[in-house]
C-alpha atoms as a PDB file:
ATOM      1  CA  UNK A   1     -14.427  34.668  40.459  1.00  0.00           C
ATOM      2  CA  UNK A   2     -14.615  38.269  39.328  1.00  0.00           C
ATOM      3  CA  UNK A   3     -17.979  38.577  36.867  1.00  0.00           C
ATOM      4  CA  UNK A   4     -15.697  40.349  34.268  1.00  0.00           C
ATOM      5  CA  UNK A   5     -13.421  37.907  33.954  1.00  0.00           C
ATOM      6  CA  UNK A   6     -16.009  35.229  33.901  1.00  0.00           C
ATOM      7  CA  UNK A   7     -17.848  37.557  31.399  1.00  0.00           C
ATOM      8  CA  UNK A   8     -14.310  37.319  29.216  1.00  0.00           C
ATOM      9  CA  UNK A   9     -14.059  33.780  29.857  1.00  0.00           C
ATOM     10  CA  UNK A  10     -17.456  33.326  28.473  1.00  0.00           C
ATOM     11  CA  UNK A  11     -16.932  35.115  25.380  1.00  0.00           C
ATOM     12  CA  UNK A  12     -13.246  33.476  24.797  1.00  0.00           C
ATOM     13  CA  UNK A  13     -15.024  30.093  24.861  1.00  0.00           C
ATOM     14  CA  UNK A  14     -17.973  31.001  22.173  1.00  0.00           C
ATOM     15  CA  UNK A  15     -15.221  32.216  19.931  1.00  0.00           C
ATOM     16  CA  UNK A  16     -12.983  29.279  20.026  1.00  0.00           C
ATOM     17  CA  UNK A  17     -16.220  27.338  20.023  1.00  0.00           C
ATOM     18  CA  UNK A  18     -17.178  29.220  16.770  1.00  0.00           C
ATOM     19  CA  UNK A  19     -13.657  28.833  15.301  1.00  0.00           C
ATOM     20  CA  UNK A  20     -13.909  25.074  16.036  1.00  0.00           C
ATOM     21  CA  UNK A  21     -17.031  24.700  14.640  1.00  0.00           C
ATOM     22  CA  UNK A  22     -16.173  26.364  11.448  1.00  0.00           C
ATOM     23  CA  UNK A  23     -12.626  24.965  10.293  1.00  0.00           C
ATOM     24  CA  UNK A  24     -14.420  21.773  11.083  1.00  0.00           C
ATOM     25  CA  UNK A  25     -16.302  20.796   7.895  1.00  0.00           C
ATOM     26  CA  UNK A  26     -13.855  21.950   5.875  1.00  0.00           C
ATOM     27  CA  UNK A  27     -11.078  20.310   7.862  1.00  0.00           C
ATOM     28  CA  UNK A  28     -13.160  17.182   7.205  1.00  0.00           C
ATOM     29  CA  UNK A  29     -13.276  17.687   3.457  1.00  0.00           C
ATOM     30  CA  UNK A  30      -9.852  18.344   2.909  1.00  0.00           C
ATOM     31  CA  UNK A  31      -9.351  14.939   4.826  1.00  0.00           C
ATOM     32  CA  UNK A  32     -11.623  12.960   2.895  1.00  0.00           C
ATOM     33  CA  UNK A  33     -10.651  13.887  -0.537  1.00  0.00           C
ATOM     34  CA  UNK A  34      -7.087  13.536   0.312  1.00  0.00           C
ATOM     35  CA  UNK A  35      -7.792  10.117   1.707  1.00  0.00           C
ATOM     36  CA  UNK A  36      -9.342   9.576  -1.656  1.00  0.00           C
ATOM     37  CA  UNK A  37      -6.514  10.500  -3.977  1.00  0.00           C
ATOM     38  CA  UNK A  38      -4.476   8.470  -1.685  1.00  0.00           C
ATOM     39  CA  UNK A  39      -6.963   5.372  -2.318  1.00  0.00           C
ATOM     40  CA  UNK A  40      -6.785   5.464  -5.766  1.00  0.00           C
ATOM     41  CA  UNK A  41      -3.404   6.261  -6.609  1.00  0.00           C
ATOM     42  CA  UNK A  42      -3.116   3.023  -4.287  1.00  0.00           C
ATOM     43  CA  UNK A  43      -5.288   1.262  -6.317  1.00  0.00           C
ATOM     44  CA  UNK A  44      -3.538   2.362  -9.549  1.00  0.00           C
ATOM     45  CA  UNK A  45      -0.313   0.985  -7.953  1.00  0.00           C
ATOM     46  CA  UNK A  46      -1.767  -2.238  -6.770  1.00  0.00           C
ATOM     47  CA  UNK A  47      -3.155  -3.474 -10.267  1.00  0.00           C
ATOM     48  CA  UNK A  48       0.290  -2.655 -12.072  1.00  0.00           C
ATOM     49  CA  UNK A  49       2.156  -4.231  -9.110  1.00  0.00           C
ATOM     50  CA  UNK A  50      -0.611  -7.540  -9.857  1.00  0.00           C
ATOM     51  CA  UNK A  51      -0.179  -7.567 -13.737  1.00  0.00           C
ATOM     52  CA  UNK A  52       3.614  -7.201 -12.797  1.00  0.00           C
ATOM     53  CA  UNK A  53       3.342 -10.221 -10.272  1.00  0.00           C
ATOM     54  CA  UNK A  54       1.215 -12.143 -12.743  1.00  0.00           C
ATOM     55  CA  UNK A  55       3.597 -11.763 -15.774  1.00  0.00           C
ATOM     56  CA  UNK A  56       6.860 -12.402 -13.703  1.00  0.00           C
ATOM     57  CA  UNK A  57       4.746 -15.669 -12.343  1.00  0.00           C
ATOM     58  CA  UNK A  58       4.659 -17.202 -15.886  1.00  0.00           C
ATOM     59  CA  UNK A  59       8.469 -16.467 -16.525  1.00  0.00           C
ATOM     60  CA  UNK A  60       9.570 -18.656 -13.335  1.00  0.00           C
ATOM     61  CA  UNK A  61       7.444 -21.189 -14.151  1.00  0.00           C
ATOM     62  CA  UNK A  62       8.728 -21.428 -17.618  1.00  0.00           C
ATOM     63  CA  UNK A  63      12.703 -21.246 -15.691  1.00  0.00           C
ATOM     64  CA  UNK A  64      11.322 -23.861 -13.008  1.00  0.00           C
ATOM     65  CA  UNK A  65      10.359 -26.367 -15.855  1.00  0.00           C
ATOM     66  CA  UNK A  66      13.414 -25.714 -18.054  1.00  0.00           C
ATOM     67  CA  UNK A  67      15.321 -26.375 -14.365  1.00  0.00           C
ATOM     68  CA  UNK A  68      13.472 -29.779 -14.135  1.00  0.00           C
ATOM     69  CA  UNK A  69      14.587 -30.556 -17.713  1.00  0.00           C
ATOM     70  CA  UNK A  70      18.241 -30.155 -16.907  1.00  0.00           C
ATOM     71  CA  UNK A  71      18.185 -32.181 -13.432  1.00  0.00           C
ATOM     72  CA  UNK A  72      16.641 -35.332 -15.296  1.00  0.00           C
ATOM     73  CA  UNK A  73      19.058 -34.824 -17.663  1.00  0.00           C
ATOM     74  CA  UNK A  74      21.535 -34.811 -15.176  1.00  0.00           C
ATOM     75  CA  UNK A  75      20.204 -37.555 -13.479  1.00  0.00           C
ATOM     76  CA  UNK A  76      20.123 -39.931 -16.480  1.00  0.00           C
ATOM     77  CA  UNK A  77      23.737 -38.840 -17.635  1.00  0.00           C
ATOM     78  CA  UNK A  78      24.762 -39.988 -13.546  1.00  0.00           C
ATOM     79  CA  UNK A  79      22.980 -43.010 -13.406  1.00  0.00           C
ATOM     80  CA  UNK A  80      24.474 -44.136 -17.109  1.00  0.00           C
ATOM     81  CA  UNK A  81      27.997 -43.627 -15.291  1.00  0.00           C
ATOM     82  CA  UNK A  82      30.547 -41.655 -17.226  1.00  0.00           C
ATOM     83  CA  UNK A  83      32.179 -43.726 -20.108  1.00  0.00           C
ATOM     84  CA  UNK A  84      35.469 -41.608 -19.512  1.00  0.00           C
ATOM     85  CA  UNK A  85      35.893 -44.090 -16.726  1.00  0.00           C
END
């Protein structure tokens, strides 16, 4: 290989290896601080999305027993028979 062109070789790799080395870090730190927005916007999210479960959980309960209610109600009126009979 021609020295000159090994010579430009040489110096082609130290400054790509000097531009890698220096967007690095802050390449890095603009990844971890967006990661970290994104974490806690998550975690905002979540705990609404829980209170939201939790609240909705107490009005189906409250429908599931008022559901029960009806069915025994049913139940009785059917095994009484219907006096329309």
């Amino acid at each position: 290989m021609d020295e000159e062109l090994k010579a430009y070789l040489e110096r082609m790799e130290n400054r790509l290896r000097e531009h890698s080395e220096a967007t690095e870090t802050p390449l890095r730190e603009h990844s971890e601080a967006v990661e970290t927005r994104l974490l806690s916007e998550f975690w905002k999210w979540a705990r609404t999305a829980d209170a939201r479960y939790r609240q909705n959980q107490g009005v189906v309960k409250g429908l599931e027993e008022r559901v029960l209610v009806v069915e025994e109600r049913v139940s009785d009126l059917e095994r009484r028979g219907d006096p329309g009979q």
